[in-house]
Protein backbone atom coordinates (compact mmCIF):
# COMPACT_ATOMS: atom_id res chain seq x y z
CA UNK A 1 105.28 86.52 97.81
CA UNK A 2 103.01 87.49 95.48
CA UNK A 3 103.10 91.51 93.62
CA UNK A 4 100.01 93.31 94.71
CA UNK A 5 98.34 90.03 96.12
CA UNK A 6 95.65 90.31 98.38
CA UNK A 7 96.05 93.80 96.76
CA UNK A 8 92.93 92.69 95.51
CA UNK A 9 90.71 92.63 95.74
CA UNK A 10 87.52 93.44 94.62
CA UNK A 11 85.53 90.73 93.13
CA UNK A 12 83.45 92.75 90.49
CA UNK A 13 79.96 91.80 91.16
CA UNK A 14 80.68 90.58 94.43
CA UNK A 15 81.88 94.09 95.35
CA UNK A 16 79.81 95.36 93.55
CA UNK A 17 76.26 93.70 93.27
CA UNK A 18 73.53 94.67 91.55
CA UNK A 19 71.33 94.89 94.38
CA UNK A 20 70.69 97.97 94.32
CA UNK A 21 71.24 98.43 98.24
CA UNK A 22 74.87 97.71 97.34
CA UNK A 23 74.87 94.55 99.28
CA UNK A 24 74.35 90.67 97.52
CA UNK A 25 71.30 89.52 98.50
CA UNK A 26 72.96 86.58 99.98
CA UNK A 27 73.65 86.83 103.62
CA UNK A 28 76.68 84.65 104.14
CA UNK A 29 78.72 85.86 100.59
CA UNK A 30 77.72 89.40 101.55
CA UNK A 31 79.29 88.91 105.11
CA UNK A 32 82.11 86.81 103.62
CA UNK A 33 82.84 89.61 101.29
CA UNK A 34 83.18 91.92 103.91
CA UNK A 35 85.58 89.75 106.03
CA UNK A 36 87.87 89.67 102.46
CA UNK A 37 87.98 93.23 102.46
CA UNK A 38 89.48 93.67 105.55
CA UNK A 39 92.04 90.89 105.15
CA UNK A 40 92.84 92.60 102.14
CA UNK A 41 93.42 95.98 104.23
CA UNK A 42 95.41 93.28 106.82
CA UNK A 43 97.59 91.86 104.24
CA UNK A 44 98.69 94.81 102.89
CA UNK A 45 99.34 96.72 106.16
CA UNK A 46 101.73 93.68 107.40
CA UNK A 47 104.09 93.52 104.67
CA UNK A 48 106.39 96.43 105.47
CA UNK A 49 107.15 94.69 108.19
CA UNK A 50 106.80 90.98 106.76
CA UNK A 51 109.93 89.21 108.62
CA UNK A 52 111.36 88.30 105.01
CA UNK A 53 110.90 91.86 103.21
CA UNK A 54 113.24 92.53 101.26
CA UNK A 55 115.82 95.64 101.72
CA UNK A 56 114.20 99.40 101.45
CA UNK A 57 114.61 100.58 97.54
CA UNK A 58 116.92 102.90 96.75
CA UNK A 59 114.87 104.26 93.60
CA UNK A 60 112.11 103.34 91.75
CA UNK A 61 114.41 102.29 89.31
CA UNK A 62 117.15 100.43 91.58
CA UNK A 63 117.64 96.56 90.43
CA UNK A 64 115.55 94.21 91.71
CA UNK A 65 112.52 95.86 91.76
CA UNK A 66 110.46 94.59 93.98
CA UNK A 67 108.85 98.11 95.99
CA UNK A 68 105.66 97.07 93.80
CA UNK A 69 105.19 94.34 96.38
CA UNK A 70 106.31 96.31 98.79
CA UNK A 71 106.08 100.55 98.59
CA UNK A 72 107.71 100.88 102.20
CA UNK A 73 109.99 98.47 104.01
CA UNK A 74 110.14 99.18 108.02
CA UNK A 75 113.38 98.13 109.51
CA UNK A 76 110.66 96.60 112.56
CA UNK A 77 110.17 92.82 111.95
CA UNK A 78 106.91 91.38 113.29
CA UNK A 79 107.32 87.30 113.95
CA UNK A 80 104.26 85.08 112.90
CA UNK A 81 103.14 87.43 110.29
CA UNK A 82 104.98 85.49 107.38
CA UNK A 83 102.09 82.84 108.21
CA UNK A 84 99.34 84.89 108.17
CA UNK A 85 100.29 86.57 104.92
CA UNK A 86 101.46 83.36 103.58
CA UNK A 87 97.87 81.48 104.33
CA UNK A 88 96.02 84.19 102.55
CA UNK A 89 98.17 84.04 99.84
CA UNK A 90 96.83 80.55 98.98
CA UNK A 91 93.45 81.29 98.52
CA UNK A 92 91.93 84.57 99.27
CA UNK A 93 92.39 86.04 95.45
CA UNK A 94 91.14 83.19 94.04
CA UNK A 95 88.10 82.99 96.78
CA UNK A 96 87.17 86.53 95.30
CA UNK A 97 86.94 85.56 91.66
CA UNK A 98 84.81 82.60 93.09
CA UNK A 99 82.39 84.85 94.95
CA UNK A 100 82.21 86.84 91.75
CA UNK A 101 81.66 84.17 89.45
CA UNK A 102 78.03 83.55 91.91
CA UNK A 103 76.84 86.70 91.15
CA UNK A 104 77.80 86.48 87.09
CA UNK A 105 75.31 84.17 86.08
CA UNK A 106 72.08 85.72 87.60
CA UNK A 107 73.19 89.14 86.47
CA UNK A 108 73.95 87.55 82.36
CA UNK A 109 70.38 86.50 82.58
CA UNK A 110 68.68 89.58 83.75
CA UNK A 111 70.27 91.48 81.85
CA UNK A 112 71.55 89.62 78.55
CA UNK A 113 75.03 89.71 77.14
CA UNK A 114 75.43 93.36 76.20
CA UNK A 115 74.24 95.11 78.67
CA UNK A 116 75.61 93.03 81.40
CA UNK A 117 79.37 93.22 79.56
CA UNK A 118 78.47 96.91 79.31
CA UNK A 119 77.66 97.31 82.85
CA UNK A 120 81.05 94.99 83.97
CA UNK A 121 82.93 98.09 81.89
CA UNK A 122 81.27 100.66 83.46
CA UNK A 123 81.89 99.07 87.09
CA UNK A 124 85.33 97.50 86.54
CA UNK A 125 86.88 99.48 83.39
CA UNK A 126 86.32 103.08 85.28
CA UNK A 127 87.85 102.24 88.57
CA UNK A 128 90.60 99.84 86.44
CA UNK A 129 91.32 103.90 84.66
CA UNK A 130 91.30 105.37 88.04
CA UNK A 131 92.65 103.41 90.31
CA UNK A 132 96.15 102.41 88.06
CA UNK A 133 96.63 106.30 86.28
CA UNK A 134 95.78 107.96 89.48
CA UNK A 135 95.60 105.87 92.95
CA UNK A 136 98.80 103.66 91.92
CA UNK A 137 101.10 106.86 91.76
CA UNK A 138 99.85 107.91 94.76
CA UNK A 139 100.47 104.78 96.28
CA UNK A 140 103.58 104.43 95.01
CA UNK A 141 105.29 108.09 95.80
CA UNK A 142 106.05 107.10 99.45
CA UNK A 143 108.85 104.60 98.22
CA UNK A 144 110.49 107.66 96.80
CA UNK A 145 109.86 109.62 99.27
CA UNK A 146 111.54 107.11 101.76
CA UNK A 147 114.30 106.86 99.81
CA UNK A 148 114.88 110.46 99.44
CA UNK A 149 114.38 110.91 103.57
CA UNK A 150 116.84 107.72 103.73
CA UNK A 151 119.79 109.92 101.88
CA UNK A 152 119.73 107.61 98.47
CA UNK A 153 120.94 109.16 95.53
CA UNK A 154 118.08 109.78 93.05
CA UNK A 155 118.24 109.91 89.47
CA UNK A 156 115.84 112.50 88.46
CA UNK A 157 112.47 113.31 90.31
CA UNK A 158 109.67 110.74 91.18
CA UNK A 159 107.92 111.99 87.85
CA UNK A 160 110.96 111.54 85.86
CA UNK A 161 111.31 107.57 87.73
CA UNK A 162 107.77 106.89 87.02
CA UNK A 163 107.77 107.59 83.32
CA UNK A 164 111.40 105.82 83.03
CA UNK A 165 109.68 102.33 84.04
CA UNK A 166 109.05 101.08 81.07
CA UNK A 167 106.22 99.89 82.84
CA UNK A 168 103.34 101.28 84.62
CA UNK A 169 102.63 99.47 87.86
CA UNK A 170 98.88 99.39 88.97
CA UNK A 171 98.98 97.98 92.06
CA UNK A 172 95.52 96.52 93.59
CA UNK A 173 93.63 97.35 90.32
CA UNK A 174 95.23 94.45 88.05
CA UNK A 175 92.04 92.26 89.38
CA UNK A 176 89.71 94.75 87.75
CA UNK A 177 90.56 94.00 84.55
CA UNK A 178 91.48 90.31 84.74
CA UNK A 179 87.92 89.82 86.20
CA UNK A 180 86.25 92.15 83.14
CA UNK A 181 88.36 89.97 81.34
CA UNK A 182 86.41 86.69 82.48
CA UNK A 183 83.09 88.89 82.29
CA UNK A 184 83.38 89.45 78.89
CA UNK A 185 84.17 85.99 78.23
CA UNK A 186 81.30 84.98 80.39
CA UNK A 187 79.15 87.19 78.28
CA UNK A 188 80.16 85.76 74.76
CA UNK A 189 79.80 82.26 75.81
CA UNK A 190 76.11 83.40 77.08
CA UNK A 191 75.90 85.13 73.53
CA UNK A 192 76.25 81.99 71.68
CA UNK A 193 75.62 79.48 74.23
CA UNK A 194 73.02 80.54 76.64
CA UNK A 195 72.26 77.59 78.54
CA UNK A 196 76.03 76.83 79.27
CA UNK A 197 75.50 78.61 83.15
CA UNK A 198 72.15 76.35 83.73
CA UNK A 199 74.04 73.11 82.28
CA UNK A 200 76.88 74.06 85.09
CA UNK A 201 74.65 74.63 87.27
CA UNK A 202 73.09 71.57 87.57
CA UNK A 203 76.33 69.84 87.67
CA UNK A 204 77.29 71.78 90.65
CA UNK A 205 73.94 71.42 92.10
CA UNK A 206 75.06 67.68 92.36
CA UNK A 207 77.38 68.19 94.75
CA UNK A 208 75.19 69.66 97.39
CA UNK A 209 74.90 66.24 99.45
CA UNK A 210 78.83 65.91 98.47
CA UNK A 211 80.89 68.81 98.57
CA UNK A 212 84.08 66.88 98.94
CA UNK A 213 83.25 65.28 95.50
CA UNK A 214 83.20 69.33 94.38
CA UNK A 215 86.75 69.98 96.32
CA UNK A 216 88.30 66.87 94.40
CA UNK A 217 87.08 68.00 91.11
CA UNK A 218 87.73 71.56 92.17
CA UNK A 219 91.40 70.43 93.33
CA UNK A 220 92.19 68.19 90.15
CA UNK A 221 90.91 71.16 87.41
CA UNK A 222 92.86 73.73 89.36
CA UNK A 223 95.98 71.53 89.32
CA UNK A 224 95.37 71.31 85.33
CA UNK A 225 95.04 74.43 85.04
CA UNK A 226 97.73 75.68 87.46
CA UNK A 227 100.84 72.95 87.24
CA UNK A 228 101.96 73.38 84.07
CA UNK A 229 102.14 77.18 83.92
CA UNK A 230 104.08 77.39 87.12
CA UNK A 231 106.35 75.11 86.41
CA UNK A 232 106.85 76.70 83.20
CA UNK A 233 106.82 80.68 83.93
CA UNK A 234 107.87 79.82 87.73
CA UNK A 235 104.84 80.40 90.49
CA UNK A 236 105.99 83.92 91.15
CA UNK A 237 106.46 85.33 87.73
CA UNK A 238 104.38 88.62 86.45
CA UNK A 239 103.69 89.51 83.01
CA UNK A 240 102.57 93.37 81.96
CA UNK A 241 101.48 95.37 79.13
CA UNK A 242 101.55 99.00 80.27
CA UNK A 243 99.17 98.79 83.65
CA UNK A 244 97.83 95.38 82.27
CA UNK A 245 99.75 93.48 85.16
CA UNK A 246 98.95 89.73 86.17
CA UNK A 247 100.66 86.51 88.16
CA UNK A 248 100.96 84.63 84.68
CA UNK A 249 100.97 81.03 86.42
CA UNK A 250 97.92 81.59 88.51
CA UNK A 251 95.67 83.46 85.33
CA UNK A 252 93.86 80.02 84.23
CA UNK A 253 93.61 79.24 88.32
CA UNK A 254 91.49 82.54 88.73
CA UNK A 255 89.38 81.84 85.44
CA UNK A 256 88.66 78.10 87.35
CA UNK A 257 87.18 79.66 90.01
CA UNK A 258 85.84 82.15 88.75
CA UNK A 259 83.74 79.34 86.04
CA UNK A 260 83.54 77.25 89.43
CA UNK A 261 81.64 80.29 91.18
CA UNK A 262 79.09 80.82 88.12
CA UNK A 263 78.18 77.32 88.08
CA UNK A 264 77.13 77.80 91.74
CA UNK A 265 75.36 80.95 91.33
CA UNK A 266 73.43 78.92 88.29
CA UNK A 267 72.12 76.39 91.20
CA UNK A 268 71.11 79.27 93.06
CA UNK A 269 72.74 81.44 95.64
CA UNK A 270 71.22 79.62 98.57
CA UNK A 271 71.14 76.61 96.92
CA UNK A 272 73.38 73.26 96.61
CA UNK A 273 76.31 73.86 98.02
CA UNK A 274 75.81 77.45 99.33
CA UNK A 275 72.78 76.46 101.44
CA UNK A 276 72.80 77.43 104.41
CA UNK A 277 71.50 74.42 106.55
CA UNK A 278 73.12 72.41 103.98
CA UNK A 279 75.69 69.40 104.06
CA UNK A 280 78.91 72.22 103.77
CA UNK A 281 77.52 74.44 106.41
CA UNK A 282 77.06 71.81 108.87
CA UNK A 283 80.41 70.68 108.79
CA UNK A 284 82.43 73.61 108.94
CA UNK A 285 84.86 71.98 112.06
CA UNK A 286 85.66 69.19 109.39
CA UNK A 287 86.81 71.77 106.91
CA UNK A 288 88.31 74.09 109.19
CA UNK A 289 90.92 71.36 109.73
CA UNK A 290 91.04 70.43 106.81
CA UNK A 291 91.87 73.44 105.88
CA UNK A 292 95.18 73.90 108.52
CA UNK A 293 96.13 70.52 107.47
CA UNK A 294 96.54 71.54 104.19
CA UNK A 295 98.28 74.49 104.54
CA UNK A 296 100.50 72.78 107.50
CA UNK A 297 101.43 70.66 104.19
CA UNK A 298 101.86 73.78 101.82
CA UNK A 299 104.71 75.29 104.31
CA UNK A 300 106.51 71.65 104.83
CA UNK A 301 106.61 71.86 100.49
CA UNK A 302 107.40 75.49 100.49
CA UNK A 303 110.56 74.64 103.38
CA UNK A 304 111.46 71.63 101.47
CA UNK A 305 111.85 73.64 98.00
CA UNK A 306 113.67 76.32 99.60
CA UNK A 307 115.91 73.92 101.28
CA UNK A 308 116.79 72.57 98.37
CA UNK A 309 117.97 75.34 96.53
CA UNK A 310 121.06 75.14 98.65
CA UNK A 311 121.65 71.57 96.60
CA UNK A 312 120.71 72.60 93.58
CA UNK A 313 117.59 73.38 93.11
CA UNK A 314 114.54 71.63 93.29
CA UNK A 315 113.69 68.52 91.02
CA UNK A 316 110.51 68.26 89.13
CA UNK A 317 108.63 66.25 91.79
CA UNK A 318 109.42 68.64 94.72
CA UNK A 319 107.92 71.32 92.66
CA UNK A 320 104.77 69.58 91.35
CA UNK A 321 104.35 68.62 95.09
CA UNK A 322 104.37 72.22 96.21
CA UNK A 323 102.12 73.08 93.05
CA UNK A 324 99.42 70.45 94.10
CA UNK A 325 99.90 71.53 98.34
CA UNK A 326 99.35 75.21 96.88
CA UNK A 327 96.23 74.27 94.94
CA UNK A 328 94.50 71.94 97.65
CA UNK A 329 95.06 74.91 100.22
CA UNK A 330 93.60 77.08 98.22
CA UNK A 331 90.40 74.85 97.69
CA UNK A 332 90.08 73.32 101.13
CA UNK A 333 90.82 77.06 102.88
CA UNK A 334 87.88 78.84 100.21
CA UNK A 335 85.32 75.61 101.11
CA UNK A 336 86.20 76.21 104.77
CA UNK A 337 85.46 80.14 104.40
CA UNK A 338 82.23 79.64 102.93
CA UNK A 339 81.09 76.36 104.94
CA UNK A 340 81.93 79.24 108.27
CA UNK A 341 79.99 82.21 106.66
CA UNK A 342 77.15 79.90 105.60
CA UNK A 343 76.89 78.31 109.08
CA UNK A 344 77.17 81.41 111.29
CA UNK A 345 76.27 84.57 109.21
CA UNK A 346 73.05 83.72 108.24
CA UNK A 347 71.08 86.82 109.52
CA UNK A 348 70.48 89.72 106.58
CA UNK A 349 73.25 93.06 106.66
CA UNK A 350 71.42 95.85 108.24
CA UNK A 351 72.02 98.68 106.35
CA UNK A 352 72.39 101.05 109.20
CA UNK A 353 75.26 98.61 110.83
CA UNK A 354 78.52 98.55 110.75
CA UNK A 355 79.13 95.61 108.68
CA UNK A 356 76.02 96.39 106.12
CA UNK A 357 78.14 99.69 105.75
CA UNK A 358 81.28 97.73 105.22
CA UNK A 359 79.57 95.57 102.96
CA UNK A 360 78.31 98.53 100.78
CA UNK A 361 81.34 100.26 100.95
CA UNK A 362 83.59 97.27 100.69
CA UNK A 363 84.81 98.37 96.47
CA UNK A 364 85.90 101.55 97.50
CA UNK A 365 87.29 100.57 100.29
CA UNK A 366 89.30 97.84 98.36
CA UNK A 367 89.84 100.71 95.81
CA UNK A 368 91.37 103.59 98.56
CA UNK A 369 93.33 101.42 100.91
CA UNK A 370 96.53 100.96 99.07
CA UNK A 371 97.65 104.66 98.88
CA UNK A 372 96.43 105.05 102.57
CA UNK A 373 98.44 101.98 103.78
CA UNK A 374 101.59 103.16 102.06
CA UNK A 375 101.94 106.37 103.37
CA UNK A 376 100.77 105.41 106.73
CA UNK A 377 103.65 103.04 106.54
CA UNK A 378 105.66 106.11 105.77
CA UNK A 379 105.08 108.28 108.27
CA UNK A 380 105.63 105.29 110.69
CA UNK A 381 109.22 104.64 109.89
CA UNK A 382 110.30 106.85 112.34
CA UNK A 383 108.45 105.97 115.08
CA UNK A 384 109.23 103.26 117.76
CA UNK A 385 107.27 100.91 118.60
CA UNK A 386 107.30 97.09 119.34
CA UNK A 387 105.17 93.96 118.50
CA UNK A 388 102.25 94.00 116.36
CA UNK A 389 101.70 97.79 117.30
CA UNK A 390 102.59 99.52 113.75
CA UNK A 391 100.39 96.84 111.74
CA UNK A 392 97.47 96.96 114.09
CA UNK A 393 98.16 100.99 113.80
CA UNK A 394 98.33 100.94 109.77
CA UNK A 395 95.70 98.46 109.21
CA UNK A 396 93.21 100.21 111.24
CA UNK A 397 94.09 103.69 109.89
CA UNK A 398 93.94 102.70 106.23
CA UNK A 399 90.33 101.05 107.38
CA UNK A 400 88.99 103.93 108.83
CA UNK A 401 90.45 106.69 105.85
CA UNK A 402 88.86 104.42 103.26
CA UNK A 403 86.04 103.80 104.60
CA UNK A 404 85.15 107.29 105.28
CA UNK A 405 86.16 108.33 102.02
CA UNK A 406 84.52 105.80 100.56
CA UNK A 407 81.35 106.71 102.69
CA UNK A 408 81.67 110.46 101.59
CA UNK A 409 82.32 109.84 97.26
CA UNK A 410 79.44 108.15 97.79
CA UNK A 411 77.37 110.80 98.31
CA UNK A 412 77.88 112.04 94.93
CA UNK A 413 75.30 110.39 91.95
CA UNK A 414 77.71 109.62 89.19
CA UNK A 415 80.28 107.99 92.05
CA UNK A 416 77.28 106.18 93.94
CA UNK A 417 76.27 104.33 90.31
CA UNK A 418 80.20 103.20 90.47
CA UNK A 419 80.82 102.26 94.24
């Protein structure tokens, strides 16, 4: 399980286009976009009551620390949902920094390297302040406060736990600044090398007529990119600097895609492979399956590794064979999503409906949930109730609060230019 995954996400420019409707101009990414937000809401409702949580934690400073994952642990166990968080753990993060990378390229050019890297601060860096000095505590207090209503000893107040970290966890927000990151890399290549989007561009636009050529070269870069720093820092394993937080074996992964997604925003948005009527779209079935196949082939690896710790842990070749079922999920489930968004959402968001006002609202949503989840999660413990009842409960809840926050700070100038 990954820290704060799917805690992410907002893609950047995706989330935050420069249209100046707030919505991409691009039907099917704008709709796709939308449908990422509210897994993102899903995924993070579910895992209190994941059916492998781990144990409630005692304090924020209690050994191992793993409440960052997981702010409120229910003692209510909901079967199937390991699956469902487990599937978007392969790809939807790295489906985001792909969606941003589209919207990079077209933005560099408009705009040129400064002012583009100056707008990705403005956009990112802000909400990056915001959302890990203010919106993380916030998020975070209910794990005290559940282990103060659970009778734990503490050792000081949540204050005095919080500042005794050594860290400072920043929950959803670490993808901010990994994607300004890859902006302002993006931005000094297009400094000194301005044509390098337009020559990857026409390399992607290649594989319009062939987009399994682009998942095979997609699959065999991410493996490069991927293999050697999981094996090395172990798939799981975070690295921080104060709220600077990120999965260290999946950093190059994210930069992939996110390079991947500006070479297909250089072809053109509706263009190549992200045509609509084109050779993806069409055969969405084909990648649809593809795309359960490969994850029915992640969980046998995942099973097999597990298993095997029992023996003695897992030898190099079980583990590179997870790696590679991990990265060809990820690829074949993000070609599936778009081939499914391009084929049926074709039709421009509406601004007055529902999902053009998810669509605009989608960063602040992405930026509000977290703290709404977690103490909706809270306030549940207590309460009984059976099946999928408290997630369904949560995950709309945090929805609706976000949204309608979100809906409201917009309202005001200086937060409208953000969100």
């Amino acid at each position: 399980m990954n820290r704060n995954e799917g805690s992410l996400a907002a893609p950047g420019d995706s989330l935050t286009p420069d249209a100046p409707s707030g919505n991409p101009t691009n039907a099917p990414l704008g709709a796709l976009r939308a449908a990422l937000t509210l897994l993102v809401v899903a995924h993070h409702a579910v895992l209190a009551y994941h059916p492998w949580a781990p144990p409630p934690a005692l304090s924020l400073l209690a050994e191992p620390r793993l409440w960052p994952a997981f702010p409120i642990v229910d003692a209510h166990r909901t079967s199937g949902l390991d699956l469902f968080v487990g599937w978007n753990d392969t790809y939807f993060m790295s489906l985001l920094f792909l969606i941003a990378g589209v919207f990079a390229w077209p933005s560099l050019v408009r705009k040129g390297a400064a002012t583009y890297l100056r707008d990705r601060v403005r956009r990112l860096g802000v909400p990056f302040l915001v959302g890990a000095g203010l919106l993380a505590p916030l998020a975070y207090l209910p794990t005290y406060l559940a282990a103060v209503r659970a009778g734990a000893p503490q050792p000081g107040s949540f204050v005095a736990q919080w500042l005794a970290l050594g860290s400072w966890p920043a929950g959803p927000v670490w993808f901010l600044w990994v994607l300004l990151a890859w902006s302002a890399g993006a931005a000094l290549a297009y400094r000194f090398l301005p044509r390098w989007g337009e020559s990857l561009g026409q390399w992607s636009g290649c594989f319009g007529r062939r987009p399994i050529r682009f998942a095979i070269a997609l699959i065999s870069v991410s493996a490069a990119a991927y293999l050697p720093l999981a094996t090395h820092f172990t798939a799981e394993r975070w690295v921080d600097f104060g709220p600077f937080w990120i999965q260290i074996s999946r950093s190059l992964l994210y930069a992939v895609y996110f390079v991947a997604g500006i070479g297909l925003g250089a072809c053109g948005r509706d263009r190549g492979l992200l045509e609509p009527g084109g050779k993806l779209a069409r055969r969405w079935p084909l990648w649809a399956v593809a795309a359960a196949l490969s994850f029915g082939v992640a969980v046998a690896a995942l099973l097999g590794i597990v298993g095997s710790m029992q023996k003695g842990g897992p030898g190099i070749l079980l583990l590179s064979a997870g790696h590679l079922a991990f990265v060809t999920c990820c690829a074949l489930t993000s070609l599936a999503a778009l081939a499914i968004f391009l084929r049926f959402a074709q039709k421009p968001l509406r601004p007055g409906s529902w999902l053009g006002s998810l669509s605009a609202n989608a960063f602040g949503i992405y930026l509000l949930h977290y703290a709404c989840v977690s103490w909706l999660q809270l306030e549940l413990l207590p309460v009984s109730l059976a099946g999928f009842t408290k997630p369904l409960i949560v995950f709309s809840g945090a929805v609706a609060a976000s949204w309608t926050m979100t809906a409201l700070l917009r309202r005001i100038p200086a937060v409208a230019r953000i969100l």
